[in-house]
Protein backbone atom coordinates (compact mmCIF):
# COMPACT_ATOMS: atom_id res chain seq x y z
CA UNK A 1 22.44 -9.10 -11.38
CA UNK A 2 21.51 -10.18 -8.13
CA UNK A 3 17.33 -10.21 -8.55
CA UNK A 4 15.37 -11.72 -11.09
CA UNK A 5 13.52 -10.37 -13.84
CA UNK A 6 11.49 -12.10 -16.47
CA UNK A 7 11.63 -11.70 -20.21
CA UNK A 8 8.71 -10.09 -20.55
CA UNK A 9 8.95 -7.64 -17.67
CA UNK A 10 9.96 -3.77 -18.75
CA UNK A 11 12.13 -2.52 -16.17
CA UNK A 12 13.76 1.15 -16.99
CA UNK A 13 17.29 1.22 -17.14
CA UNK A 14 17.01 3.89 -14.18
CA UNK A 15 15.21 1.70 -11.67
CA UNK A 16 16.76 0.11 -8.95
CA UNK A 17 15.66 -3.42 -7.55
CA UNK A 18 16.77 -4.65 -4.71
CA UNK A 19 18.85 -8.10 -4.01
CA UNK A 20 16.86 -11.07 -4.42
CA UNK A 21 13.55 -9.22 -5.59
CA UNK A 22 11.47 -11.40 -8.34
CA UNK A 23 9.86 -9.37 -11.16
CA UNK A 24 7.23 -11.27 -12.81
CA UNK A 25 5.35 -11.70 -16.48
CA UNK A 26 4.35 -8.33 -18.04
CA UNK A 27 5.18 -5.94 -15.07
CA UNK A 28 6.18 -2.68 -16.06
CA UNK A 29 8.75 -0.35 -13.82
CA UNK A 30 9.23 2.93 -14.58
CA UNK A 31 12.07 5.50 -14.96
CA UNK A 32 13.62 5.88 -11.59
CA UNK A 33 11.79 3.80 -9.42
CA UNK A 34 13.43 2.28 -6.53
CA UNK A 35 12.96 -1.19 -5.23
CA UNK A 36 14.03 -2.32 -2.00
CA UNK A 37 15.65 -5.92 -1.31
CA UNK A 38 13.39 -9.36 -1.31
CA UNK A 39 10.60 -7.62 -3.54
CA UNK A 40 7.59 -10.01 -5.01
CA UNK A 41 6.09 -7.77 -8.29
CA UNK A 42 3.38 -9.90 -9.82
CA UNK A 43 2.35 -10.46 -13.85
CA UNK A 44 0.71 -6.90 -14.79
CA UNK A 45 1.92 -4.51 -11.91
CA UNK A 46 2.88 -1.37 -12.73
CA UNK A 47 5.11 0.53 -10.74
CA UNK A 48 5.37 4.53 -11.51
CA UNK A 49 8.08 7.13 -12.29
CA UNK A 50 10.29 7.64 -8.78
CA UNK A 51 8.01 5.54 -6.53
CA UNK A 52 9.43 3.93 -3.64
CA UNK A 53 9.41 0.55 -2.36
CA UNK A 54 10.88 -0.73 0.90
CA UNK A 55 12.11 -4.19 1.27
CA UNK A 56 10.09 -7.43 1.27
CA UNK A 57 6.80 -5.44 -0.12
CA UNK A 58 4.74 -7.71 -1.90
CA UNK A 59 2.51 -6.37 -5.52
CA UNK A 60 0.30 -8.69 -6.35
CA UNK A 61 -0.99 -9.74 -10.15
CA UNK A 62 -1.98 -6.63 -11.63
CA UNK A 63 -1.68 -3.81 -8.63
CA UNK A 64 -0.67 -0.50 -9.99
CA UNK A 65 1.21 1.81 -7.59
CA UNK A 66 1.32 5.34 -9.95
CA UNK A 67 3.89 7.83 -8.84
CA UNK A 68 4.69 9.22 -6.36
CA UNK A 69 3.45 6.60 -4.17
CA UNK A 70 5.58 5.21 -1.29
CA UNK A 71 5.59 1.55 0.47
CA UNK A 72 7.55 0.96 3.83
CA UNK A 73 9.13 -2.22 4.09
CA UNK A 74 6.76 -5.53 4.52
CA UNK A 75 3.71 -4.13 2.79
CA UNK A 76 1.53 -6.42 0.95
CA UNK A 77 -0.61 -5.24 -1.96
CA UNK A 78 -3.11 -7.15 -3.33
CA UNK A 79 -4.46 -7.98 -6.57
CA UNK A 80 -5.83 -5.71 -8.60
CA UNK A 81 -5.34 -2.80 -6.29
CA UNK A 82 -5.10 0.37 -7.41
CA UNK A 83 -2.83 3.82 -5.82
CA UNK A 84 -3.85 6.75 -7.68
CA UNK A 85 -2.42 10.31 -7.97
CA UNK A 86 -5.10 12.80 -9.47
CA UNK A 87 -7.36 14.06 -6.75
CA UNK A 88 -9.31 15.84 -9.55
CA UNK A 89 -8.51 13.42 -12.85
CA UNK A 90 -9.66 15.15 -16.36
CA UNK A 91 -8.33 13.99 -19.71
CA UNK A 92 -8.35 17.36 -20.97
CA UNK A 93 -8.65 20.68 -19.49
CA UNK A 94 -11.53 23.47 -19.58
CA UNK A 95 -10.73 24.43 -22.74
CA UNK A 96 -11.19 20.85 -24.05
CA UNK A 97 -7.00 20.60 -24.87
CA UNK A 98 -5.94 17.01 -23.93
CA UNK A 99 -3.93 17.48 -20.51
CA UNK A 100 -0.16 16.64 -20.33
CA UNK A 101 2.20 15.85 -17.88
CA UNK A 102 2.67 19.24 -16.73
CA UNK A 103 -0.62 20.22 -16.56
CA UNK A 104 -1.45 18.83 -13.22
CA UNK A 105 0.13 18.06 -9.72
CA UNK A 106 0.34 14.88 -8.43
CA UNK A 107 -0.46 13.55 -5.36
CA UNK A 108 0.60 10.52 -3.94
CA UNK A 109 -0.57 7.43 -1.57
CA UNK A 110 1.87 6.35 1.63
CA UNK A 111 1.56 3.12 2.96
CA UNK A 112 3.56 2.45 5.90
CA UNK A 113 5.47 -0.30 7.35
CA UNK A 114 3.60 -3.42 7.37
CA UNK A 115 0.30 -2.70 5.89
CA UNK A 116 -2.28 -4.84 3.55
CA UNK A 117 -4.23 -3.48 1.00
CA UNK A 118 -6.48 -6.08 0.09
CA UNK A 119 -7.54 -7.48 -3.73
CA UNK A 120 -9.10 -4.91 -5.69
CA UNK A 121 -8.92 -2.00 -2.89
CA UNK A 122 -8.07 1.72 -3.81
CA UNK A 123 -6.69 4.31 -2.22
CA UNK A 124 -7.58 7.63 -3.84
CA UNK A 125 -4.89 10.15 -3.14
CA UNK A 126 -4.08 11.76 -0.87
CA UNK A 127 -4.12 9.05 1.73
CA UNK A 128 -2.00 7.63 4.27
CA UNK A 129 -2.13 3.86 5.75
CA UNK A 130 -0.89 3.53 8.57
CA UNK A 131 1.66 0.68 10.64
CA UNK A 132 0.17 -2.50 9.98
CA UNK A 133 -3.29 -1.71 8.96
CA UNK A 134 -5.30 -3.50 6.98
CA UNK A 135 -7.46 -2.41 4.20
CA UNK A 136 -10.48 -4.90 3.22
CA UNK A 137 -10.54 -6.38 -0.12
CA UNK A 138 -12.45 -4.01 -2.36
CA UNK A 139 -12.46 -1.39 -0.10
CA UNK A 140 -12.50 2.94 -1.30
CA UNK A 141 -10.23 4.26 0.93
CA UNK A 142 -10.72 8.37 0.63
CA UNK A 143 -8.95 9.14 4.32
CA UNK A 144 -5.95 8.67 6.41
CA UNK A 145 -6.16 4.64 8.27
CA UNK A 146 -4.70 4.76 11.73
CA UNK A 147 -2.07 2.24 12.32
CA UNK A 148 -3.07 -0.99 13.23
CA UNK A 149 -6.79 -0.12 12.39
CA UNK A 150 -9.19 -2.65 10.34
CA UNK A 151 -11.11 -0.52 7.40
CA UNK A 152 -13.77 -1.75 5.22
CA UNK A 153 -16.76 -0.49 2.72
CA UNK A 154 -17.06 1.89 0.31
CA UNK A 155 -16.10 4.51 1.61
CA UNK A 156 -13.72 2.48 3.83
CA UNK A 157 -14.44 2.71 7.31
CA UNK A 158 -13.07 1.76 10.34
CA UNK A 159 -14.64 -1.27 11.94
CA UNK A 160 -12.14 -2.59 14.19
CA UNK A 161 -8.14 -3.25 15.10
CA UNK A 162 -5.44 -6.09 13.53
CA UNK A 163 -2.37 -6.89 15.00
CA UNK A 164 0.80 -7.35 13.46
CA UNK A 165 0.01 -10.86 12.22
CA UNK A 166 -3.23 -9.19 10.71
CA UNK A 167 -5.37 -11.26 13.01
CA UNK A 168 -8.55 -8.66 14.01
CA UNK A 169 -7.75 -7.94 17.84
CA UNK A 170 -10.41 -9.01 20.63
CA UNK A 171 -11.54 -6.29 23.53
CA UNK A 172 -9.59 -7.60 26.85
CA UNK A 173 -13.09 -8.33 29.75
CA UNK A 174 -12.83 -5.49 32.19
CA UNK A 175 -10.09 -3.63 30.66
CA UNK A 176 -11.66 -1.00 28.82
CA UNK A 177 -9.57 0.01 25.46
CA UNK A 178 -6.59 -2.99 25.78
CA UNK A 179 -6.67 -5.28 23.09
CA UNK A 180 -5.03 -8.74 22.58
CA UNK A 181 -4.12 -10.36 19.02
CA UNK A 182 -5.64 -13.98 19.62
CA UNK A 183 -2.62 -15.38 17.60
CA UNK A 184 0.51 -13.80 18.94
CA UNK A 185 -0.78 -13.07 22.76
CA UNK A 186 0.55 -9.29 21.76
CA UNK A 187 -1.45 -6.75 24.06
CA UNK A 188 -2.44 -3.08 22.15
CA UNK A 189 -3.08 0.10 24.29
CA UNK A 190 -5.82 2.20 22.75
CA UNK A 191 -5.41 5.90 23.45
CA UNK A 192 -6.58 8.89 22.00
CA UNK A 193 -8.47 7.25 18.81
CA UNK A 194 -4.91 5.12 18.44
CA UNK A 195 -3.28 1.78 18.95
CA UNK A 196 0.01 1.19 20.42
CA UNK A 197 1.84 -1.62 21.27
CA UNK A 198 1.91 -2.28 25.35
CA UNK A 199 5.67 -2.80 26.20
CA UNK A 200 6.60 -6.25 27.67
C-alpha cells in the first residue's frame, strides 16, 4: 500500500487512493470512489459513492463531497464545506413514505482544476467552479463561478478576480479589462465576462 490510511478511517474496499495520499482520523470513503495521487483527506470528511478526485486535492477537517461530485487536480476544500446533490431535498415523499435511494436523481457539484472553496462554504447543486476560482469562506454558492473569478456572500457573488496563487488581481492604469496578480507579475485578459491568461 503505497498511501496512508489511519485506523480509524473507513475506506471501501472499492475505492481507489492514489500514491502517497494521507487519509486522516474518522474520514469515511465510500464504495467506488476514486482518489487521485498526493491526496490530503482531513478527520471527518466524507467522500461519496463514485466521486472523483484528481491529484493533490486537499479536504479539509470535516468537508463532505456527496456523490457524484467531481474535483480536478489541485483543488483545495476547506473546512467544514459542504457539496450537496438534492436540488429539491425531502426526507419523504408526498405521500409521507420515507424516500430511498431510488427515489430521487442526483445532481452533482464540479470543481475544476485549481479551485478553493473556502471554510464552511456550500455549493448547492448543480454548480460548477471554475479554473482557479475562489469561493469565500462561508459563502452559498447557487450558480456557475467563472474561472479565475473571486465570489462571496450569501448568495455568493462575484466581487472580483484571483490569480493562480489566489492573490485577488489589481485593474492594470489605462488598460481597461487587463489584470495583474501582485504576487506572480502574471497578466489576465478579461473578455466577454471571462479571464484568461495573456500569453508570454
Amino acid at each position: 500500500m503505497n498511501y496512508r490510511v489511519q485506523p480509524t478511517a473507513q475506506v471501501d474496499e472499492t475505492a481507489e487512493i492514489g500514491a502517497g495520499s494521507s487519509v486522516w482520523e474518522l474520514a469515511q470513503i465510500r464504495e467506488g470512489a476514486k482518489l487521485g495521487e498526493g491526496c490530503v483527506v482531513g478527520r471527518g470528511a466524507y467522500v461519496g459513492t463514485g466521486v472523483h478526485i484528481g491529484n493533490n486535492v486537499k479536504l479539509q477537517n470535516y468537508a463532505l463531497v456527496y456523490e457524484p461530485a467531481e474535483l480536478g487536480d489541485g483543488v483545495f476544500v476547506g473546512p467544514a464545506v459542504v457539496l450537496t446533490n438534492d436540488h429539491n431535498p425531502r426526507s419523504v415523499d408526498p405521500d409521507g413514505k420515507q424516500k430511498r435511494g431510488g427515489d430521487w436523481e442526483a445532481v452533482g457539484v464540479k470543481v475544476a482544476e485549481g479551485a478553493s472553496l473556502g471554510a464552511r462554504s456550500v455549493c448547492v447543486a448543480p454548480v460548477r467552479i471554475g479554473r482557479w476560482a475562489m469561493v469565500a469562506a462561508g459563502a452559498v454558492v447557487t450558480k456557475d463561478v467563472p474561472d479565475f473569478a473571486l465570489v462571496v456572500g450569501v448568495p455568493a457573488r462575484q466581487i472580483g478576480w484571483v490569480g493562480r496563487s489566489g492573490v485577488r488581481l489589481v485593474a492594470r492604469e489605462g488598460e481597461p479589462g487587463v489584470w495583474e496578480c501582485p504576487q506572480s507579475g502574471t497578466v489576465y485578459e478579461e473578455k466577454d465576462g471571462a479571464l484568461v491568461e495573456r500569453s508570454a
